[in-house]
PDB file of N, CA and C in Angstrom:
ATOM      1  N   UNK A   1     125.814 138.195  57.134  1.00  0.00           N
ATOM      2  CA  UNK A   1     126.568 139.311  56.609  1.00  0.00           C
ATOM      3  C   UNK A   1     125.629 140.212  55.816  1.00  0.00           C
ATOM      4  N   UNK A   2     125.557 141.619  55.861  1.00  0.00           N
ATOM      5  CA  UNK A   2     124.847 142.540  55.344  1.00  0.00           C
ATOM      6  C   UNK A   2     125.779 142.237  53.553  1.00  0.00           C
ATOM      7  N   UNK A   3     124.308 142.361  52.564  1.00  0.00           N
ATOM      8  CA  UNK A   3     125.268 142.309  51.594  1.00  0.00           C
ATOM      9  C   UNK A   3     125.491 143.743  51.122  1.00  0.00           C
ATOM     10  N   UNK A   4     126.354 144.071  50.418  1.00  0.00           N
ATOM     11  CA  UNK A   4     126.891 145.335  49.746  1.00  0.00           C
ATOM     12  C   UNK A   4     127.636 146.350  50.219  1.00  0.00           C
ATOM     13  N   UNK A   5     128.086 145.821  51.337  1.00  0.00           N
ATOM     14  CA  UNK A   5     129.193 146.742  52.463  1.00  0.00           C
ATOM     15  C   UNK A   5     130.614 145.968  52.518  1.00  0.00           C
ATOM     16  N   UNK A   6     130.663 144.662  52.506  1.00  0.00           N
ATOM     17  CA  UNK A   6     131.987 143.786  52.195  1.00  0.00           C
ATOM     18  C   UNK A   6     132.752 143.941  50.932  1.00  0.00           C
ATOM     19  N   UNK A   7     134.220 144.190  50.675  1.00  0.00           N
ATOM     20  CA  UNK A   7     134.547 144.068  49.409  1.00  0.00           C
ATOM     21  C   UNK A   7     134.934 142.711  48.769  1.00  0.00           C
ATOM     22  N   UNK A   8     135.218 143.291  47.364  1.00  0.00           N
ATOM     23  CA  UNK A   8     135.374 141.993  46.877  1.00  0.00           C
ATOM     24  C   UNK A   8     136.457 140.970  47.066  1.00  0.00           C
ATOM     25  N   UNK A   9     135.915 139.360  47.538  1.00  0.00           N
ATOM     26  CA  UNK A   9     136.937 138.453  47.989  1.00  0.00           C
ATOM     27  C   UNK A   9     137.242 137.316  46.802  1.00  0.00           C
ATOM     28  N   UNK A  10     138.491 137.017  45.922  1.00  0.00           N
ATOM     29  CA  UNK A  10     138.481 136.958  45.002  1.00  0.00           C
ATOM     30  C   UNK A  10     140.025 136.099  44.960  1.00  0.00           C
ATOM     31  N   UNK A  11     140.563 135.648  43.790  1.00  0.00           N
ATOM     32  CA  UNK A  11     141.857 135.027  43.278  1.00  0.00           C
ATOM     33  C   UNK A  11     142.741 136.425  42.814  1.00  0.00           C
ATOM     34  N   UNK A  12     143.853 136.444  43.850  1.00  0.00           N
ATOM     35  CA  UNK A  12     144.931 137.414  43.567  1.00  0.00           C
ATOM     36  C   UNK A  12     145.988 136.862  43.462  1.00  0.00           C
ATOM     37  N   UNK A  13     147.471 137.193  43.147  1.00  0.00           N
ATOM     38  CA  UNK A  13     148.455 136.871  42.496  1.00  0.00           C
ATOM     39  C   UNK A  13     149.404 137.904  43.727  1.00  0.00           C
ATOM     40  N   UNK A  14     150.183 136.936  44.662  1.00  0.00           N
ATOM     41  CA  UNK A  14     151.262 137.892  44.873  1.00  0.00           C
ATOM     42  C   UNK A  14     152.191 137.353  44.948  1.00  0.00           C
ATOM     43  N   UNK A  15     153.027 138.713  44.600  1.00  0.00           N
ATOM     44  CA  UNK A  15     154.990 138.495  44.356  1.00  0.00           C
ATOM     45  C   UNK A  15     155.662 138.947  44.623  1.00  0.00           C
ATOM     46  N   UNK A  16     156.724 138.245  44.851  1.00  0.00           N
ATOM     47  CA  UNK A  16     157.793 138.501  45.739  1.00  0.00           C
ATOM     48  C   UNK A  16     159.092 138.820  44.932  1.00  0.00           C
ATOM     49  N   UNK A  17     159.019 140.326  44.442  1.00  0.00           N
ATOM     50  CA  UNK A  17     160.441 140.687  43.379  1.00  0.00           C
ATOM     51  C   UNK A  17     161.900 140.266  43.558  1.00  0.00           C
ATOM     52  N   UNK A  18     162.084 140.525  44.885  1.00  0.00           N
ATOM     53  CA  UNK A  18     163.563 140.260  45.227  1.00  0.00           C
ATOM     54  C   UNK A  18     163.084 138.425  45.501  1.00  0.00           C
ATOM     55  N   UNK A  19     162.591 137.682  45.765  1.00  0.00           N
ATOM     56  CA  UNK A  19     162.763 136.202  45.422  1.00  0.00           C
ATOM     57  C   UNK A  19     162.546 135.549  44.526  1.00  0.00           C
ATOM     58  N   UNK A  20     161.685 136.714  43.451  1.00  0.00           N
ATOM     59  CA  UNK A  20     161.651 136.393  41.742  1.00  0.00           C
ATOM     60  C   UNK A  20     160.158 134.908  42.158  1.00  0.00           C
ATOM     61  N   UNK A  21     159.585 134.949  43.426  1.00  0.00           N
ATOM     62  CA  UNK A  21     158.992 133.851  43.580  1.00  0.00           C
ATOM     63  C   UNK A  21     157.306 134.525  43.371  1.00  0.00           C
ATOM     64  N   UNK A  22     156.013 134.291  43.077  1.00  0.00           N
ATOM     65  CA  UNK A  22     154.751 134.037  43.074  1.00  0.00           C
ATOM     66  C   UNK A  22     153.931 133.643  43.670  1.00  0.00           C
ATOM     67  N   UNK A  23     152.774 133.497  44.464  1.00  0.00           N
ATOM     68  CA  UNK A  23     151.679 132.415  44.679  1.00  0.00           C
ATOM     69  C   UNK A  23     150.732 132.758  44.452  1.00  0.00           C
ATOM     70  N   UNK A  24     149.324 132.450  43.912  1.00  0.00           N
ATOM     71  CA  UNK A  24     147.850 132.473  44.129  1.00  0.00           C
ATOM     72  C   UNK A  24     147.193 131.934  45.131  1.00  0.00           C
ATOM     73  N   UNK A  25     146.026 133.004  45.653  1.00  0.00           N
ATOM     74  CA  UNK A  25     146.038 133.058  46.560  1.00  0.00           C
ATOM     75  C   UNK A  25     144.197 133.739  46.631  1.00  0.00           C
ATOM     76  N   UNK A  26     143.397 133.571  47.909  1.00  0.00           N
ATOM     77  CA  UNK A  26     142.000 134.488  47.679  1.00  0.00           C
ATOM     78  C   UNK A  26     142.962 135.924  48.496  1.00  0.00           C
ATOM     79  N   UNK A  27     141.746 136.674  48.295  1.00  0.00           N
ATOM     80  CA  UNK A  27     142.194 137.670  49.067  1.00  0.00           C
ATOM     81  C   UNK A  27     141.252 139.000  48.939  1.00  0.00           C
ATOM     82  N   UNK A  28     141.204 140.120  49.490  1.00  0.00           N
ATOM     83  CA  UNK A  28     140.585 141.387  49.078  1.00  0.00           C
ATOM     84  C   UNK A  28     141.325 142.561  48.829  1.00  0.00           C
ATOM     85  N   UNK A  29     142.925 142.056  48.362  1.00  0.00           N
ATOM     86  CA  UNK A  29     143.398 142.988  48.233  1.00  0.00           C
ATOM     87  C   UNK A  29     143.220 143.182  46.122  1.00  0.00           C
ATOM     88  N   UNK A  30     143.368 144.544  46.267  1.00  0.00           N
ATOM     89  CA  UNK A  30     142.937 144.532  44.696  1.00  0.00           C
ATOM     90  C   UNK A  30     144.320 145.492  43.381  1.00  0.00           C
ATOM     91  N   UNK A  31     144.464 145.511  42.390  1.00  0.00           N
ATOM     92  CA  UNK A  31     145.312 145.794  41.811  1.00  0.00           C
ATOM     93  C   UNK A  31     145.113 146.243  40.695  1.00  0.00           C
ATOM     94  N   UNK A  32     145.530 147.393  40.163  1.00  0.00           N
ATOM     95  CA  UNK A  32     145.743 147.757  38.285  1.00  0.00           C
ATOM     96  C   UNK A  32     146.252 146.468  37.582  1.00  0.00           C
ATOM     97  N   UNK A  33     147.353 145.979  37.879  1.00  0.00           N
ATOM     98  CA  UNK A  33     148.426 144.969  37.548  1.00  0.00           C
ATOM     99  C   UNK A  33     147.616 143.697  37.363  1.00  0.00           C
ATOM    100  N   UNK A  34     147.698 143.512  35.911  1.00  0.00           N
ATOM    101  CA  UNK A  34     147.382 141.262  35.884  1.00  0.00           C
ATOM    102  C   UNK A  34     148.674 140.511  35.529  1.00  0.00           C
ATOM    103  N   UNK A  35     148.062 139.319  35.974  1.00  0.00           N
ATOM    104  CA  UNK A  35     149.585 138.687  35.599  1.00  0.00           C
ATOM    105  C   UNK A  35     149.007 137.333  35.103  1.00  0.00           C
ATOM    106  N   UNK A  36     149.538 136.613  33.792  1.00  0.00           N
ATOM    107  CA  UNK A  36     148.954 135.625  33.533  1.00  0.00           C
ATOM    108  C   UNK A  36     149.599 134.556  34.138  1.00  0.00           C
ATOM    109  N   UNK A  37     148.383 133.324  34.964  1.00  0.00           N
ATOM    110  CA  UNK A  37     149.125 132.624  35.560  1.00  0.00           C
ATOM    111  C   UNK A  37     149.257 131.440  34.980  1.00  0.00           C
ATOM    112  N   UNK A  38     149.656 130.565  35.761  1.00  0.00           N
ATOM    113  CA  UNK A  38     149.980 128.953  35.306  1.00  0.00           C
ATOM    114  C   UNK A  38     148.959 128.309  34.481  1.00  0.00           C
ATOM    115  N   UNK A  39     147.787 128.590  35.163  1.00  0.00           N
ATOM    116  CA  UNK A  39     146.522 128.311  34.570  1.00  0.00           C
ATOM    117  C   UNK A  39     146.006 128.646  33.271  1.00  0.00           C
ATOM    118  N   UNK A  40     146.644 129.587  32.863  1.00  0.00           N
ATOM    119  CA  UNK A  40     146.113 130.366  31.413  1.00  0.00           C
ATOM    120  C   UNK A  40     145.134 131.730  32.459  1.00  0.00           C
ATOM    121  N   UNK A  41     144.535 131.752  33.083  1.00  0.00           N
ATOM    122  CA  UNK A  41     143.920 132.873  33.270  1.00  0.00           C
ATOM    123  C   UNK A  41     144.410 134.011  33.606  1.00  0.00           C
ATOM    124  N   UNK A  42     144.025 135.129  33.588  1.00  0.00           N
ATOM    125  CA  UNK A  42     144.490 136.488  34.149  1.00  0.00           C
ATOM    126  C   UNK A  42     144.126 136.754  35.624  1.00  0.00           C
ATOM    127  N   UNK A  43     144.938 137.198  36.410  1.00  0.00           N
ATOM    128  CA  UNK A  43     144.360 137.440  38.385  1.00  0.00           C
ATOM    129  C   UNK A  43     145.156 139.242  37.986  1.00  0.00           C
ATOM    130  N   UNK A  44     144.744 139.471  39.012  1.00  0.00           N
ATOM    131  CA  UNK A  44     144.706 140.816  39.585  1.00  0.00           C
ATOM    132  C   UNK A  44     146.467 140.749  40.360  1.00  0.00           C
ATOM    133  N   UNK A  45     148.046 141.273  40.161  1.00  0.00           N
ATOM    134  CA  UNK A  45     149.279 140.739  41.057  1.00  0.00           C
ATOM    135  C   UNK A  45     149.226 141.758  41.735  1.00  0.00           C
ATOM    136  N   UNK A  46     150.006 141.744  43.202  1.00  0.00           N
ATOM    137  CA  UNK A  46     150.267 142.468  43.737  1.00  0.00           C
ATOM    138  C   UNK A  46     151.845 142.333  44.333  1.00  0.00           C
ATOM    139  N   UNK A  47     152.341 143.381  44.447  1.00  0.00           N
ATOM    140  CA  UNK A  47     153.953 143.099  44.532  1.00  0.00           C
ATOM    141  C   UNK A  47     154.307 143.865  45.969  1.00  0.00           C
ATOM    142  N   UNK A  48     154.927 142.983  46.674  1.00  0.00           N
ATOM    143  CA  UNK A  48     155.100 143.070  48.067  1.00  0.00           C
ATOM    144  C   UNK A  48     156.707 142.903  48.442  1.00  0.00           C
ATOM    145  N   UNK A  49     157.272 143.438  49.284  1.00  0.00           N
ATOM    146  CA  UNK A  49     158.539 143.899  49.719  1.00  0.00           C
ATOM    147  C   UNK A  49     159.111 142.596  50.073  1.00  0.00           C
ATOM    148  N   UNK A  50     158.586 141.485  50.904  1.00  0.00           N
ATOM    149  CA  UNK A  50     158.619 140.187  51.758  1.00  0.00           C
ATOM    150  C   UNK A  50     158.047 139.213  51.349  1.00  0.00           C
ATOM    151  N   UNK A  51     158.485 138.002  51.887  1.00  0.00           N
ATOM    152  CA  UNK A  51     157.755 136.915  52.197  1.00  0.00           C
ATOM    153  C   UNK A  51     157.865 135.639  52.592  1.00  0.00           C
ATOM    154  N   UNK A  52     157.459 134.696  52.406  1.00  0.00           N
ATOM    155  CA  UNK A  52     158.336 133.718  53.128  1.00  0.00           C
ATOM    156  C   UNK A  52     159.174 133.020  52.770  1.00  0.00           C
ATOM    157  N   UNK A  53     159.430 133.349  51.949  1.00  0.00           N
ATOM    158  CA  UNK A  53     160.534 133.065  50.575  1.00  0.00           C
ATOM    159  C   UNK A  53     162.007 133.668  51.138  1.00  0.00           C
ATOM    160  N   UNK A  54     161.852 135.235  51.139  1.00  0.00           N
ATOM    161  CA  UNK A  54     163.029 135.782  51.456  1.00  0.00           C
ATOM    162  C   UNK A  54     162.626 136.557  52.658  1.00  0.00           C
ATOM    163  N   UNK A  55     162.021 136.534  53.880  1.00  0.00           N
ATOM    164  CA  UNK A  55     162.005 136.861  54.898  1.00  0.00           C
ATOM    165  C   UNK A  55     163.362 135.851  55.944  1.00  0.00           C
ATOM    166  N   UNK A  56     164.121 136.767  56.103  1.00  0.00           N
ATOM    167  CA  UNK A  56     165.129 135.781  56.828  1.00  0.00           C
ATOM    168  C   UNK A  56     164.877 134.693  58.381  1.00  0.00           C
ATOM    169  N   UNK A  57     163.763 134.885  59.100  1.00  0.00           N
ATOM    170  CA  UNK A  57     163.122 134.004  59.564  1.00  0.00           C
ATOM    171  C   UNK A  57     162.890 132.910  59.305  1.00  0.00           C
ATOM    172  N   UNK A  58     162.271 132.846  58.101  1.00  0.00           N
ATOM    173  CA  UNK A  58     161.786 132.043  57.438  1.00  0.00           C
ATOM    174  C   UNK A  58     162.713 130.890  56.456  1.00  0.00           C
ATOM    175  N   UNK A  59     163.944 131.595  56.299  1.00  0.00           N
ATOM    176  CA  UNK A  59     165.147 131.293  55.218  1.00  0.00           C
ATOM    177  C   UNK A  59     166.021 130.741  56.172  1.00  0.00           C
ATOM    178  N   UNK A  60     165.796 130.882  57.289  1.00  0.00           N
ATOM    179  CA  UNK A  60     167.206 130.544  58.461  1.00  0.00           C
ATOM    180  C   UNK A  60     168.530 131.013  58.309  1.00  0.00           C
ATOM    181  N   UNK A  61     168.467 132.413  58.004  1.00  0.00           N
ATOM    182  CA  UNK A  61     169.562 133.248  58.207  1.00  0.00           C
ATOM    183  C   UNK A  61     169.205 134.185  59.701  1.00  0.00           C
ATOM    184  N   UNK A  62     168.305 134.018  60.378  1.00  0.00           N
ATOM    185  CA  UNK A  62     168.062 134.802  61.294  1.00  0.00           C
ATOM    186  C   UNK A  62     169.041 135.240  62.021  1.00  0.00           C
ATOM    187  N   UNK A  63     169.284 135.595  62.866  1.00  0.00           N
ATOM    188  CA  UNK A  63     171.008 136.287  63.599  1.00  0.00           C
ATOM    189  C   UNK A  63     170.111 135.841  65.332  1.00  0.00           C
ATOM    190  N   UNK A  64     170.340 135.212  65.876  1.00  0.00           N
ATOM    191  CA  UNK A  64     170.168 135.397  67.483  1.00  0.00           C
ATOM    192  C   UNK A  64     171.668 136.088  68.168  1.00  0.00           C
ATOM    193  N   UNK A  65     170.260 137.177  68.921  1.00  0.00           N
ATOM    194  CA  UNK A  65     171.433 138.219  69.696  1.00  0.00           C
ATOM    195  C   UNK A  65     171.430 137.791  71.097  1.00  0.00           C
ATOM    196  N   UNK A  66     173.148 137.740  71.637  1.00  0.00           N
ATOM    197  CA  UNK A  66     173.268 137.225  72.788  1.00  0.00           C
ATOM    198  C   UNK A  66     173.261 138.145  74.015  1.00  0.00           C
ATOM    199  N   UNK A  67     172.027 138.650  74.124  1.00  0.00           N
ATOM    200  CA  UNK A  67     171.444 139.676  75.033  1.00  0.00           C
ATOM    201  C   UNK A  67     172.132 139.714  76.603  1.00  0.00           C
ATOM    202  N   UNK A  68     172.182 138.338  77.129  1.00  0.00           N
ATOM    203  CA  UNK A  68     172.944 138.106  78.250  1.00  0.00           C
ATOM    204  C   UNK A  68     174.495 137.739  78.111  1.00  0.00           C
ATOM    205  N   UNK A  69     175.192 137.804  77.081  1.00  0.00           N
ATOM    206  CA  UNK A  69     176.555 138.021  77.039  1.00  0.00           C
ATOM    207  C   UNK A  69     176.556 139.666  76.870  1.00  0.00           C
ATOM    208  N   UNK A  70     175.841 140.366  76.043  1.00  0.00           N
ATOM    209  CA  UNK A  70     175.953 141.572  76.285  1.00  0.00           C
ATOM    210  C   UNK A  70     176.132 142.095  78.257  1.00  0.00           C
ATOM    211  N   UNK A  71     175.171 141.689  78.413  1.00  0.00           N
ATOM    212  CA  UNK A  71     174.951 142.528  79.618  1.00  0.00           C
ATOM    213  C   UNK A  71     176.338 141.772  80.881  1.00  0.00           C
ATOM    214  N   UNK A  72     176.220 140.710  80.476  1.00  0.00           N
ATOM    215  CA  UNK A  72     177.614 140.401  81.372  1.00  0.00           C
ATOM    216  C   UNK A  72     178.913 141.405  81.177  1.00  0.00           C
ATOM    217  N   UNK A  73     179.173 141.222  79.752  1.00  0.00           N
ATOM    218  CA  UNK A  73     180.602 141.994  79.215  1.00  0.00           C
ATOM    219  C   UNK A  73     180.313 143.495  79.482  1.00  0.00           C
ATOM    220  N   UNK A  74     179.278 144.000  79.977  1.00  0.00           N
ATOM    221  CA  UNK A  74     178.942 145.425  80.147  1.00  0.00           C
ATOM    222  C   UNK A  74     179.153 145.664  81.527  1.00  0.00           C
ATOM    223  N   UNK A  75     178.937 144.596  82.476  1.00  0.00           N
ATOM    224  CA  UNK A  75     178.798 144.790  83.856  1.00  0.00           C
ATOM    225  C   UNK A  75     180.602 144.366  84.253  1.00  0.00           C
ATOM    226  N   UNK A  76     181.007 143.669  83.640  1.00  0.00           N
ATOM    227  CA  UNK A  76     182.637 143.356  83.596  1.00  0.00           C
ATOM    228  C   UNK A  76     183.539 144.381  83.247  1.00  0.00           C
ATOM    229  N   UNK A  77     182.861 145.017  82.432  1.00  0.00           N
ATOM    230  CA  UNK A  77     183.621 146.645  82.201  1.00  0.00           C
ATOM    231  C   UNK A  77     183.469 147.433  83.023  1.00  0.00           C
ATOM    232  N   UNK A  78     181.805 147.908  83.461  1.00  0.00           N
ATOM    233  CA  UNK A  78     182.236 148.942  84.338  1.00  0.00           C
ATOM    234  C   UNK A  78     181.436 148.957  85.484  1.00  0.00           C
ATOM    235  N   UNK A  79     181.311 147.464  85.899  1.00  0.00           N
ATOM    236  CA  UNK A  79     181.195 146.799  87.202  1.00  0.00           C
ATOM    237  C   UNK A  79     179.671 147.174  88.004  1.00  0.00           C
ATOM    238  N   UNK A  80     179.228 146.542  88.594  1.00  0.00           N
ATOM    239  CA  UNK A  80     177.873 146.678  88.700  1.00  0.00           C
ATOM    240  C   UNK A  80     177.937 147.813  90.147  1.00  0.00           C
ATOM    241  N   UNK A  81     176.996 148.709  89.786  1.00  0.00           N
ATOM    242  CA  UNK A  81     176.380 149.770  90.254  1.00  0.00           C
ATOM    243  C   UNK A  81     175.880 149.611  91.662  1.00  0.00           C
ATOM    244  N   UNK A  82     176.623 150.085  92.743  1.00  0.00           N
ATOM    245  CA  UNK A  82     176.181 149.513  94.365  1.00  0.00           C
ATOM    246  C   UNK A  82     175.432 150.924  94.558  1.00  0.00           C
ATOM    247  N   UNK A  83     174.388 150.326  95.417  1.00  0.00           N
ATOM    248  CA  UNK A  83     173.449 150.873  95.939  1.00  0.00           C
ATOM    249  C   UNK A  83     174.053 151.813  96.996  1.00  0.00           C
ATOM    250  N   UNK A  84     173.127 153.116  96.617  1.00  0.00           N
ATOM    251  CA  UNK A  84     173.504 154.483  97.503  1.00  0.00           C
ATOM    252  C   UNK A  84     172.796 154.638  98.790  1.00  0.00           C
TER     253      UNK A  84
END
């Protein structure tokens, strides 16, 4: 690796507002914001929309869509399309 062209890779802090949840973590993302952690030390937080906390994937609220009952109940309505 060339040195002085990479940024800095380091202990960051991110959080997850709407799950009120945390983790530490390396990373190169960087921040105004510290947050004191468990440890007693200060990290750099960064506050993010998601995660796997409250990403509904992840939470097992996911919704599966029944793509082929759609298309049945669509073709039952207005009957499948014969060739011209």
């Amino acid at each position: 690796m060339k040195p002085g062209i990479h940024p800095a890779y380091g202990p960051v802090v991110f959080r997850d507002k709407a799950a009120d949840y945390a983790f530490l973590t390396r990373s190169t993302a960087t921040s105004d914001q510290t947050i004191e952690w468990e440890d007693g030390n200060t990290y750099p937080v960064v506050d993010v929309e998601i995660s796997h906390v409250s990403h509904p994937f992840y939470t097992g609220t996911a919704r599966v869509l029944d793509t082929a009952g759609r298309v049945e109940r669509f073709e039952r309505r207005y009957g499948l399309r014969e060739a011209r």
